[in-house]
Protein backbone atom coordinates (compact mmCIF):
# COMPACT_ATOMS: atom_id res chain seq x y z
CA UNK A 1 -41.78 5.06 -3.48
CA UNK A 2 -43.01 7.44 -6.02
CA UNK A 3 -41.25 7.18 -9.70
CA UNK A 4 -42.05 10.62 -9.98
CA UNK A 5 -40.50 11.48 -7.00
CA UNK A 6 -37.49 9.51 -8.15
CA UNK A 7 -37.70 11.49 -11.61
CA UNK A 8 -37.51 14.62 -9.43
CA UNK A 9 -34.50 13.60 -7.66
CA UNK A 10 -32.20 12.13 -10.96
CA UNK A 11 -32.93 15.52 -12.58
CA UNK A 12 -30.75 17.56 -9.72
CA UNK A 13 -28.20 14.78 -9.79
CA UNK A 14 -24.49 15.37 -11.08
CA UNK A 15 -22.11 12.45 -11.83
CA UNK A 16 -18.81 13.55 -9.52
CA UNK A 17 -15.65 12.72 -8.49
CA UNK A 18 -13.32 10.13 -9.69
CA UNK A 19 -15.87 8.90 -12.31
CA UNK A 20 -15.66 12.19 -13.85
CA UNK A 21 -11.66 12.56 -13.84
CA UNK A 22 -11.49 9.42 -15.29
CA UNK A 23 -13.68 9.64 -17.95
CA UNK A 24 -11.64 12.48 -19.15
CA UNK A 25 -8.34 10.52 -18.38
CA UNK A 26 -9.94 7.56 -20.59
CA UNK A 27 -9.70 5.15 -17.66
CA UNK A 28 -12.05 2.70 -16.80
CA UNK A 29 -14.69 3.94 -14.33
CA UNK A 30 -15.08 1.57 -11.12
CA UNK A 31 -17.60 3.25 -8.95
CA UNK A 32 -19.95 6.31 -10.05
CA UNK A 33 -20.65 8.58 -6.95
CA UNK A 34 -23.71 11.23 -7.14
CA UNK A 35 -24.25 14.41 -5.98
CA UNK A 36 -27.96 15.96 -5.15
CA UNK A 37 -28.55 19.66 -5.47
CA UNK A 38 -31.06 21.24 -4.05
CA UNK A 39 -32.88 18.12 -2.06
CA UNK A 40 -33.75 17.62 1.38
CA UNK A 41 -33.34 14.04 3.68
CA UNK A 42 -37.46 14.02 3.21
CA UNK A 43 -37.47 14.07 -0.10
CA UNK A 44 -34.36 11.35 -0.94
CA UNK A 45 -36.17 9.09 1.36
CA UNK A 46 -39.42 9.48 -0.57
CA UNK A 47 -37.85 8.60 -3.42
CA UNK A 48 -37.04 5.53 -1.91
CA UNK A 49 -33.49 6.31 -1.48
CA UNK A 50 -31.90 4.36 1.57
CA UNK A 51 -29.84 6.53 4.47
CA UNK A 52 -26.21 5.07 4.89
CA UNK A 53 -24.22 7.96 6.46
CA UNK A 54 -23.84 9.19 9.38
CA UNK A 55 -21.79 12.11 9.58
CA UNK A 56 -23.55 13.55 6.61
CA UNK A 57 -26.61 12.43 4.57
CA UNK A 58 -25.62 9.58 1.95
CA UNK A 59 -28.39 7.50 0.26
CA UNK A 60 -28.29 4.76 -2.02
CA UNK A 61 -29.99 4.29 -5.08
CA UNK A 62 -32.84 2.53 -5.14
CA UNK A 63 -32.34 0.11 -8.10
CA UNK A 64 -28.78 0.85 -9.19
CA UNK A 65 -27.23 0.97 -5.18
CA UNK A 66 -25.06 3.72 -6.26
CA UNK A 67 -24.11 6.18 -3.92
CA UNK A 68 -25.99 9.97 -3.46
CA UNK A 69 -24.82 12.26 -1.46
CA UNK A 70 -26.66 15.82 -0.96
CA UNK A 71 -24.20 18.63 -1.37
CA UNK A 72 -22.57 20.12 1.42
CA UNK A 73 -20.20 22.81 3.00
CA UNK A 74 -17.84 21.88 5.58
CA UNK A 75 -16.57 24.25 8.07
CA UNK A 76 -13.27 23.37 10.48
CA UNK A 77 -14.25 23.35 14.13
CA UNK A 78 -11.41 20.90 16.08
CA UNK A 79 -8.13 18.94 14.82
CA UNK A 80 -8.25 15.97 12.86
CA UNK A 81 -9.60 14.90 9.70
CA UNK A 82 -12.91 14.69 11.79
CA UNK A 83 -13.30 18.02 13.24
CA UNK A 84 -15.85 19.06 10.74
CA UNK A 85 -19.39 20.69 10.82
CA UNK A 86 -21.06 19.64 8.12
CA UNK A 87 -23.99 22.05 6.42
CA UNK A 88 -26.34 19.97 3.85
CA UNK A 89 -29.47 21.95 2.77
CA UNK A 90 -31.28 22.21 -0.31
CA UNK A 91 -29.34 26.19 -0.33
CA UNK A 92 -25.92 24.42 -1.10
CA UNK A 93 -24.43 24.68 -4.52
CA UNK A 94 -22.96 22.81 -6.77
CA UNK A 95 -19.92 24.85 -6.31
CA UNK A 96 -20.02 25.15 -2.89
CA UNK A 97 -19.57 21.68 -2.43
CA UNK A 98 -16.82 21.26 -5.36
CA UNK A 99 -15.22 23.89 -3.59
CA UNK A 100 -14.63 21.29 -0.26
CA UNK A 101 -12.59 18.77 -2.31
CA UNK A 102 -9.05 18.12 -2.26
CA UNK A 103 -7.80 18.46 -5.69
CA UNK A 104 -9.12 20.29 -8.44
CA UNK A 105 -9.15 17.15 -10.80
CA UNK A 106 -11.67 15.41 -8.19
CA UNK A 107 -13.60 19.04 -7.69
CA UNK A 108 -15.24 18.75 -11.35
CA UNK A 109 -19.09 17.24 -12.00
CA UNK A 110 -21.50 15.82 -14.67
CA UNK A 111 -24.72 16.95 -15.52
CA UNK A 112 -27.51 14.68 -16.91
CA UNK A 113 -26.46 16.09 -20.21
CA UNK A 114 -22.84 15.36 -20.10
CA UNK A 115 -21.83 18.61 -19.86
CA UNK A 116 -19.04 18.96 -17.50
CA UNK A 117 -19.13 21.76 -14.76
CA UNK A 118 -15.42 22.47 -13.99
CA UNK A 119 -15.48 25.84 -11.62
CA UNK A 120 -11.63 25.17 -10.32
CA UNK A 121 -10.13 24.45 -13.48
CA UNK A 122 -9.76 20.56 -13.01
CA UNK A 123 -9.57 20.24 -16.82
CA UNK A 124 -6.26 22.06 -17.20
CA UNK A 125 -5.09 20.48 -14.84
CA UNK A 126 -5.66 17.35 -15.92
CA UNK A 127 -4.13 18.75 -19.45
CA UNK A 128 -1.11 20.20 -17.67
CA UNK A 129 -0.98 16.67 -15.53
CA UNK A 130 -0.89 18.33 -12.42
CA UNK A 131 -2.56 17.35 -9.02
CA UNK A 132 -3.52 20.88 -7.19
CA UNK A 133 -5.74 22.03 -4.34
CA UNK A 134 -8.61 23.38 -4.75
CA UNK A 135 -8.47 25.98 -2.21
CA UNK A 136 -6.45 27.21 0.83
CA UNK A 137 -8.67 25.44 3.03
CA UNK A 138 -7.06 21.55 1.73
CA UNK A 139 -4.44 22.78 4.96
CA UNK A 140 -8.01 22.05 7.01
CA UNK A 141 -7.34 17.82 6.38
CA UNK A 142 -4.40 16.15 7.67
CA UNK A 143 -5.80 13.08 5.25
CA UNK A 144 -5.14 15.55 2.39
CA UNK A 145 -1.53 14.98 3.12
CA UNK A 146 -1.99 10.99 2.29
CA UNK A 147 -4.82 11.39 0.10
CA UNK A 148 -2.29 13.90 -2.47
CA UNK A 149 0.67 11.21 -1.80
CA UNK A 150 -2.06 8.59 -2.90
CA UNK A 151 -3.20 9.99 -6.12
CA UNK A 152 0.27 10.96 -7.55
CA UNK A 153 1.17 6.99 -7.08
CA UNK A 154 -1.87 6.62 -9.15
CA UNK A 155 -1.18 9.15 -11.80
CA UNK A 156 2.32 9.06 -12.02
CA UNK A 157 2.76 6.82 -14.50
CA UNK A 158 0.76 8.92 -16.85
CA UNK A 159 3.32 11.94 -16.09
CA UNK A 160 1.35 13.61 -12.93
CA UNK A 161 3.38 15.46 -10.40
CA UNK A 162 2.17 17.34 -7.31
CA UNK A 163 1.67 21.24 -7.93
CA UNK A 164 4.50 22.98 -6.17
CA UNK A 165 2.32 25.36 -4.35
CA UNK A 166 0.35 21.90 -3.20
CA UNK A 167 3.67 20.71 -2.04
CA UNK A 168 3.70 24.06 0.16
CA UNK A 169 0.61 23.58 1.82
CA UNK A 170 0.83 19.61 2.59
CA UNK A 171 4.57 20.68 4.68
CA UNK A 172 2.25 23.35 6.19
CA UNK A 173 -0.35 20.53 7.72
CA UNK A 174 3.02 18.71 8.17
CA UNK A 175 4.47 21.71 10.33
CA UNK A 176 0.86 22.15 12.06
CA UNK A 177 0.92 18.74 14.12
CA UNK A 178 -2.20 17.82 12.87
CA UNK A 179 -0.40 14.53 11.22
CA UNK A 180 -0.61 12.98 14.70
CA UNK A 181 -4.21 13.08 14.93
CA UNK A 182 -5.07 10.66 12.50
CA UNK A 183 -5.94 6.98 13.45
CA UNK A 184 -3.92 4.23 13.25
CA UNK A 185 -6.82 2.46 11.06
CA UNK A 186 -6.86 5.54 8.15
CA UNK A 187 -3.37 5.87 8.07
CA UNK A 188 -3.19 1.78 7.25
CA UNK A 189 -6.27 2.28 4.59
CA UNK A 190 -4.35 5.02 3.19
CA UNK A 191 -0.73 2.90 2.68
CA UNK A 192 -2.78 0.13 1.72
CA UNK A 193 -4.41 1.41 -1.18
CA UNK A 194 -1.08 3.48 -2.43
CA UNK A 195 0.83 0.13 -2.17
CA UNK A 196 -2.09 -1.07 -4.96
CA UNK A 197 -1.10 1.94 -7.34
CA UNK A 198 0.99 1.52 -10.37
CA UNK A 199 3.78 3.36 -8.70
CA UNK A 200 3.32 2.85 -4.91
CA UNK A 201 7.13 4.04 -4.40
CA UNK A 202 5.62 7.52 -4.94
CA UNK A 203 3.42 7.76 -2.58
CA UNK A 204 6.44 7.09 0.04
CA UNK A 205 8.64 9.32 -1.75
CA UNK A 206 5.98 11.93 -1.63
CA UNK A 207 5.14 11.37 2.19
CA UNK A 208 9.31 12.20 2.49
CA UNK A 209 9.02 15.05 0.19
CA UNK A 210 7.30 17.30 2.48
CA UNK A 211 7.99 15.87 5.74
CA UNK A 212 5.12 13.24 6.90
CA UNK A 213 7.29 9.94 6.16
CA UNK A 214 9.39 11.31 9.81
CA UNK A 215 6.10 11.23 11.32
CA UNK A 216 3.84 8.42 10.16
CA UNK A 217 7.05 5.87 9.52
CA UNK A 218 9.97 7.23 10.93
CA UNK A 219 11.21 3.33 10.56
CA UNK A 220 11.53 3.72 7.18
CA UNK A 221 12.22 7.59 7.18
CA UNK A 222 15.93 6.93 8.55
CA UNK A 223 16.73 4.64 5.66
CA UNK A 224 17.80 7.48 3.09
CA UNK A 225 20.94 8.83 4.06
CA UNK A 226 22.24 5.24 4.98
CA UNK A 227 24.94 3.68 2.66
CA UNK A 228 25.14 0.00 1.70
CA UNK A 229 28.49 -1.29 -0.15
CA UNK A 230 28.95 -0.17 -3.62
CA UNK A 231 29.69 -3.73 -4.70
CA UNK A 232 26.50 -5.43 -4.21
CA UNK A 233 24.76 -1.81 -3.61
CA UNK A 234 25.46 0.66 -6.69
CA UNK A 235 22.76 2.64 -5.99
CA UNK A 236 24.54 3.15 -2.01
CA UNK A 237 21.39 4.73 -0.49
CA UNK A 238 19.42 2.20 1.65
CA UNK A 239 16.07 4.65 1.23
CA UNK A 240 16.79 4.24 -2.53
CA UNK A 241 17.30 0.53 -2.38
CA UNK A 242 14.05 -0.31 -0.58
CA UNK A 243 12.14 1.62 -3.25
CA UNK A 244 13.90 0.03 -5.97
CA UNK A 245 13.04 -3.42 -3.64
CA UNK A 246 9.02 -2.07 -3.76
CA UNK A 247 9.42 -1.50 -7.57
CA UNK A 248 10.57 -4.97 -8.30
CA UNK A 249 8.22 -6.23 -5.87
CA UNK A 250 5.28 -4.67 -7.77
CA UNK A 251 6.71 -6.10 -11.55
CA UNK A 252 6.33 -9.17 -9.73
CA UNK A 253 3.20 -9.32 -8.03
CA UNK A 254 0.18 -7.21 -6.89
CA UNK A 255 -0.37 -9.33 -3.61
CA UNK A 256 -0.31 -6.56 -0.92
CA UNK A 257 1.17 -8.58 1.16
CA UNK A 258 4.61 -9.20 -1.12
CA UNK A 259 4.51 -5.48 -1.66
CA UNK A 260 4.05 -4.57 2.14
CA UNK A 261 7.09 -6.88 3.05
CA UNK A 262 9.53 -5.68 0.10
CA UNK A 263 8.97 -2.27 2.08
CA UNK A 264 9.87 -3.13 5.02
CA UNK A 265 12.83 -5.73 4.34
CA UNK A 266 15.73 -3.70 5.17
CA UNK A 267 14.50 -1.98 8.75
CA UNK A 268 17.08 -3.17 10.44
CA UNK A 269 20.27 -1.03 8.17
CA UNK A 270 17.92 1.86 10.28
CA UNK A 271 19.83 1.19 13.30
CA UNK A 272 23.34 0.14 12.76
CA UNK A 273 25.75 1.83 13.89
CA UNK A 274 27.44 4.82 11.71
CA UNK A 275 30.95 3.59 12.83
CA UNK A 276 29.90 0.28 11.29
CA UNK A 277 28.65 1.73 7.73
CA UNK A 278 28.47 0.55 4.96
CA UNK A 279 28.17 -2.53 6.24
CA UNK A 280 25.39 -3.97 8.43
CA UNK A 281 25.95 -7.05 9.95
CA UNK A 282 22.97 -8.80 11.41
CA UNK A 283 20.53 -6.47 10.01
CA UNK A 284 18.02 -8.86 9.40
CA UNK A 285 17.23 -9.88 12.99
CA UNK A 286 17.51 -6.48 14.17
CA UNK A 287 14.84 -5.35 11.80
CA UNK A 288 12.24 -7.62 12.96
CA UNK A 289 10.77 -6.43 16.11
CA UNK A 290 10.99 -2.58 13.92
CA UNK A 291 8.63 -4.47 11.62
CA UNK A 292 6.77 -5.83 14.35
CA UNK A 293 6.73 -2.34 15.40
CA UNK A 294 5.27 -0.54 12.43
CA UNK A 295 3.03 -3.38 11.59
CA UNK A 296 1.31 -3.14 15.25
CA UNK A 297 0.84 0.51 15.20
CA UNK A 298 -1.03 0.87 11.70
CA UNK A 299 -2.80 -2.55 12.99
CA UNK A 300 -1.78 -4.18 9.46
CA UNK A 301 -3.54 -7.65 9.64
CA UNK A 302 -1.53 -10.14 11.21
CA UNK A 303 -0.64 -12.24 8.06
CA UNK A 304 1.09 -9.33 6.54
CA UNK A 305 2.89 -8.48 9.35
CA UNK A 306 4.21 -12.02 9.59
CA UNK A 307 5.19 -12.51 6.14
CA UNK A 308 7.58 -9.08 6.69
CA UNK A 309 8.99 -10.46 9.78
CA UNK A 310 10.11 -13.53 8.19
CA UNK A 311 10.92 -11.51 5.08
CA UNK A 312 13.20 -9.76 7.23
CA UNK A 313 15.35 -12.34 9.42
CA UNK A 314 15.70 -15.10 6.55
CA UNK A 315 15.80 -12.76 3.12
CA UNK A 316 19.95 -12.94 3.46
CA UNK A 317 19.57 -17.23 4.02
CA UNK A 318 18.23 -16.68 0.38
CA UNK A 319 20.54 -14.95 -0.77
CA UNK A 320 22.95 -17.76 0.46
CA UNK A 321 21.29 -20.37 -0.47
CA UNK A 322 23.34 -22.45 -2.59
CA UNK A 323 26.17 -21.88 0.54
CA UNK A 324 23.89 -23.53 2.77
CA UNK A 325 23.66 -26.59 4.76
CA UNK A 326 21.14 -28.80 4.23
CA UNK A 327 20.20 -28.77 8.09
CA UNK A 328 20.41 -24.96 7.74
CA UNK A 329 18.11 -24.63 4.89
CA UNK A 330 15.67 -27.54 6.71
CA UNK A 331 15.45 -25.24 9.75
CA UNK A 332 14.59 -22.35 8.02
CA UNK A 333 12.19 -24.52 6.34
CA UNK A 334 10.53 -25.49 9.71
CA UNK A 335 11.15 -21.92 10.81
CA UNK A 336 8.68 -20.58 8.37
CA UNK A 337 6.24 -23.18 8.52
CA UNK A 338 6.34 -24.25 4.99
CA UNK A 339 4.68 -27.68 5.13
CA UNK A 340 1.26 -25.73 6.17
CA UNK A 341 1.75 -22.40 4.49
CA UNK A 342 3.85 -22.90 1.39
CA UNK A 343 1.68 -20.37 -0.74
CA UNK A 344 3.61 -17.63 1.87
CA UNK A 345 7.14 -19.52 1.24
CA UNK A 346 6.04 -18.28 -2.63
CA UNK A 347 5.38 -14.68 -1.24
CA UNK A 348 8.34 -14.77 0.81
CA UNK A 349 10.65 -15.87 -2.38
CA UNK A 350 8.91 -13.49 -4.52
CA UNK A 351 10.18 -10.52 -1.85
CA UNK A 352 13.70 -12.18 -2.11
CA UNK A 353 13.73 -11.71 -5.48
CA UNK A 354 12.78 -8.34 -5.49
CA UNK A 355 15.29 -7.69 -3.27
CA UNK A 356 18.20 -9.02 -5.40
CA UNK A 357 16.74 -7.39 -8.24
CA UNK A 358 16.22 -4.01 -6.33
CA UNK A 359 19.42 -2.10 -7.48
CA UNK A 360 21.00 -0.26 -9.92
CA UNK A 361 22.21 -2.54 -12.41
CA UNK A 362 20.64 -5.70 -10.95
CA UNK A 363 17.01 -5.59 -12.22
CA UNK A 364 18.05 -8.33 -15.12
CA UNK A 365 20.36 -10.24 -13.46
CA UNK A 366 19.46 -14.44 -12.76
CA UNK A 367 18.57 -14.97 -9.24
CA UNK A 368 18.51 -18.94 -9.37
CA UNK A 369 18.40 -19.24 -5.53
CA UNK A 370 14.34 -19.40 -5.65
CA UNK A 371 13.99 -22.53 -8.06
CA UNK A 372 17.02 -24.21 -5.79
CA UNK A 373 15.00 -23.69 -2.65
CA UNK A 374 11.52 -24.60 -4.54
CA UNK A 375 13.24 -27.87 -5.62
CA UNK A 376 14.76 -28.62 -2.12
CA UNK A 377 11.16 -28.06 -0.32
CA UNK A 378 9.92 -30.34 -2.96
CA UNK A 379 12.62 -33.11 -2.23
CA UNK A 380 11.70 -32.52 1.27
CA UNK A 381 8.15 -32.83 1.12
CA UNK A 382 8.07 -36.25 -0.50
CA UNK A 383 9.35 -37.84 2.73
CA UNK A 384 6.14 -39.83 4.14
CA UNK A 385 5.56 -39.47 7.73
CA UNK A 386 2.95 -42.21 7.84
CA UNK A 387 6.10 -44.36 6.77
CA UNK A 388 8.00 -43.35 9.13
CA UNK A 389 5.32 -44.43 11.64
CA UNK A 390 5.06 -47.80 10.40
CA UNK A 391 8.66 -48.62 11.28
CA UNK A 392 7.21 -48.13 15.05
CA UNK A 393 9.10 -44.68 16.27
CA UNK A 394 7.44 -42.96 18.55
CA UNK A 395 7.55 -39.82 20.15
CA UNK A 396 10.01 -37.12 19.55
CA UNK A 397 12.02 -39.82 17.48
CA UNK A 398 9.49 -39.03 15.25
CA UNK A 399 10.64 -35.98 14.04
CA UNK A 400 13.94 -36.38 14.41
CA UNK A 401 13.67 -39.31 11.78
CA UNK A 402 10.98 -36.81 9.62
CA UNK A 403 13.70 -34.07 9.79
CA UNK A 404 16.83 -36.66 9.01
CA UNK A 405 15.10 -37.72 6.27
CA UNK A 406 14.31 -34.63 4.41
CA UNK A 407 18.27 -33.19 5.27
CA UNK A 408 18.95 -36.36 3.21
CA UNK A 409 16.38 -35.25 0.40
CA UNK A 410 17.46 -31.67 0.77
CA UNK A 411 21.22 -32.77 -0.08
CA UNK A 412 20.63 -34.82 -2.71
CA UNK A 413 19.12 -31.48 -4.62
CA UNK A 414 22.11 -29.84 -3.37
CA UNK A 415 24.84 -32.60 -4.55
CA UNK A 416 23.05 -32.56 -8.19
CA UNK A 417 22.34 -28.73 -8.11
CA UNK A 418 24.24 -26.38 -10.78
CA UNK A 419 25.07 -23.29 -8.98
CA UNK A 420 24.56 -20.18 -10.50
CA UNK A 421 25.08 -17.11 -9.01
């Protein structure tokens, strides 16, 4: 490796990207992304620069590991987010390649100077808080559509909306088909990150807005429209309540996995019957293979998927949990495995709470249920097996004793309980 070669390289570099944008919003910068004007493959490897990508020349740096990319035209050739001929010569521009991105607040650069090259107007828009394309060809990338969605979760707390003639083009890519082409995997990264935003109910919301919620989660899609009873339901709409669910669910926690199985709670109010609204009787059971459902075709890791299963069939048991049998609230104990996983009984409760909380009027009221059931599972868990043993059962008089004895515990919380609905 040369350092003058290196030299030569930093001097056609240009900070871009999201370290840029947020520089100018004042957020903290997480990752710093480079851009390489006018350099060949050759030439970044002589400069000791290490070749990562594959569907278009990325290097890293060779002390700092940051990420260089030379710049690059795309041009559309098939469907998909991956239908793309990519052109990277030393010809490219800076502009030309700005001129690829999705939104103009991401299409702006950094010279070794600091001066800021902003050719789409990024800076207004960022002034105006609006998240626009950069040009007609964002209709090219069916990610664009998630990507959009993504960023105003992001931003929305700061007062960012989508650009209305944005909002056009993502129902265009919506109308084209080209939805259906992306993977199971991206769609999953995608959702993933969103539910990590500050407002992750926006991204959904958005994704409804111009027609790809139908299409990616159609589960969730025929929630809005679907009433709930006005007494424990003022906000009626069952869309509405499972984003107010996700919002409490994100005031309480930023484990992905609470947040992914707040989402998904109410599934089941999908499918009842319209003769049978507002009510929905049995809602919970009938939502979990729909969560099963979703979960397998994004291929959401399993322990997600099983928190919002169980999430689903026992969040009402919860709910009633100082009406409860002991025996009842012992099998739901064994149900969800508790004795071996009782960090996901505390994601599980967390989700309950949200839910409770999740509606108009509700976000301040005491939901006591959670410290009942904490203090029952920690009756419960003081029973000894290895004294149970000693008395010489054997076999499955084992656990029937284990379980007898914890009912007992579990009553005991329930005879000295003060309940507080």
């Amino acid at each position: 490796m040369s350092p003058k070669n290196q030299a030569q390289i930093e001097d056609k570099r240009y900070l871009v990207g999201g370290a840029v944008r947020d520089q100018l919003l004042g957020i903290k910068i997480k990752d710093k992304d480079w851009l390489v004007v006018g350099a060949t493959v050759d030439e970044m490897l002589a400069a000791g620069y290490q070749q990562v990508g594959k569907d278009f020349p990325v290097f890293l740096h060779p002390q700092s590991k940051e990420e260089h990319a030379l710049a690059r035209t795309e041009r559309k050739l098939g469907s998909g987010y991956t239908g793309f001929n990519c052109y990277a010569e030393p010809d490219v521009t800076l502009e030309e390649d700005l001129l690829r991105r999705d939104l103009t607040i991401n299409a702006m650069a950094q010279d070794q100077d600091g001066q800021i090259v902003d050719p789409y107007g990024g800076q207004q828009d960022i002034a105006n808080k609006c998240l626009r394309h950069v040009s007609p060809a964002f209709v090219e990338d069916p990610l664009r559509v998630l990507r959009v969605a993504r960023f105003a979760a992001r931003f929305a707390h700061l007062g960012f909306s989508i650009a209305n003639e944005t909002q056009a083009l993502m129902q265009t890519l919506v109308a084209s088909g080209e939805l259906n082409t992306l993977t199971a995997e991206r769609v999953w990264l995608e959702t993933s990150k969103a539910l990590q935003e500050p407002s992750p109910r926006i991204y959904f919301e958005s994704l409804k807005d111009c027609g790809a919620l139908k299409i990616l989660f159609p589960e969730l899609d025929c929630l809005w429209g679907v009433p709930n009873p006005a007494k424990w339901h003022p906000e009626i709409c069952s869309g509405e309540h499972t984003m107010l669910v996700l919002q409490q669910a994100c005031k309480f926690s930023d484990d992905l996995a609470v947040r992914y199985a707040a989402l998904l709670h109410d599934l089941g109010k999908g499918v009842t019957p319209k003769e049978e609204w507002p009510s929905h009787h049995g809602h919970e059971k009938t939502g979990v293979p729909l969560v099963k459902q979703v979960s397998e075709r994004l291929r959401v890791p399993n322990e997600y998927k099983d928190l919002a299963m169980l999430v689903s069939e026992f969040h009402l048991h919860t709910h009633k949990a100082f009406e409860l049998k002991a025996s009842t609230i012992l099998k739901v104990f064994n149900r969800m495995d508790v004795w071996r996983k009782p960090q996901r009984f505390e994601q599980f409760l967390l989700c309950c709470h949200a839910d409770f909380t999740g509606r108009l009027h509700f976000t301040d009221r005491p939901y006591p249920q959670t410290d009942f059931l904490r203090e029952c599972l920690n009756a419960a868990s003081r029973v000894d097996i290895q004294t149970i043993l000693a008395t010489g059962v054997k076999g499955a008089a084992i656990r029937d004793e284990l379980n007898k004895q914890r009912t007992q515990q579990i009553m005991q919380i329930k005879q000295g309980y003060q309940t507080v609905i």
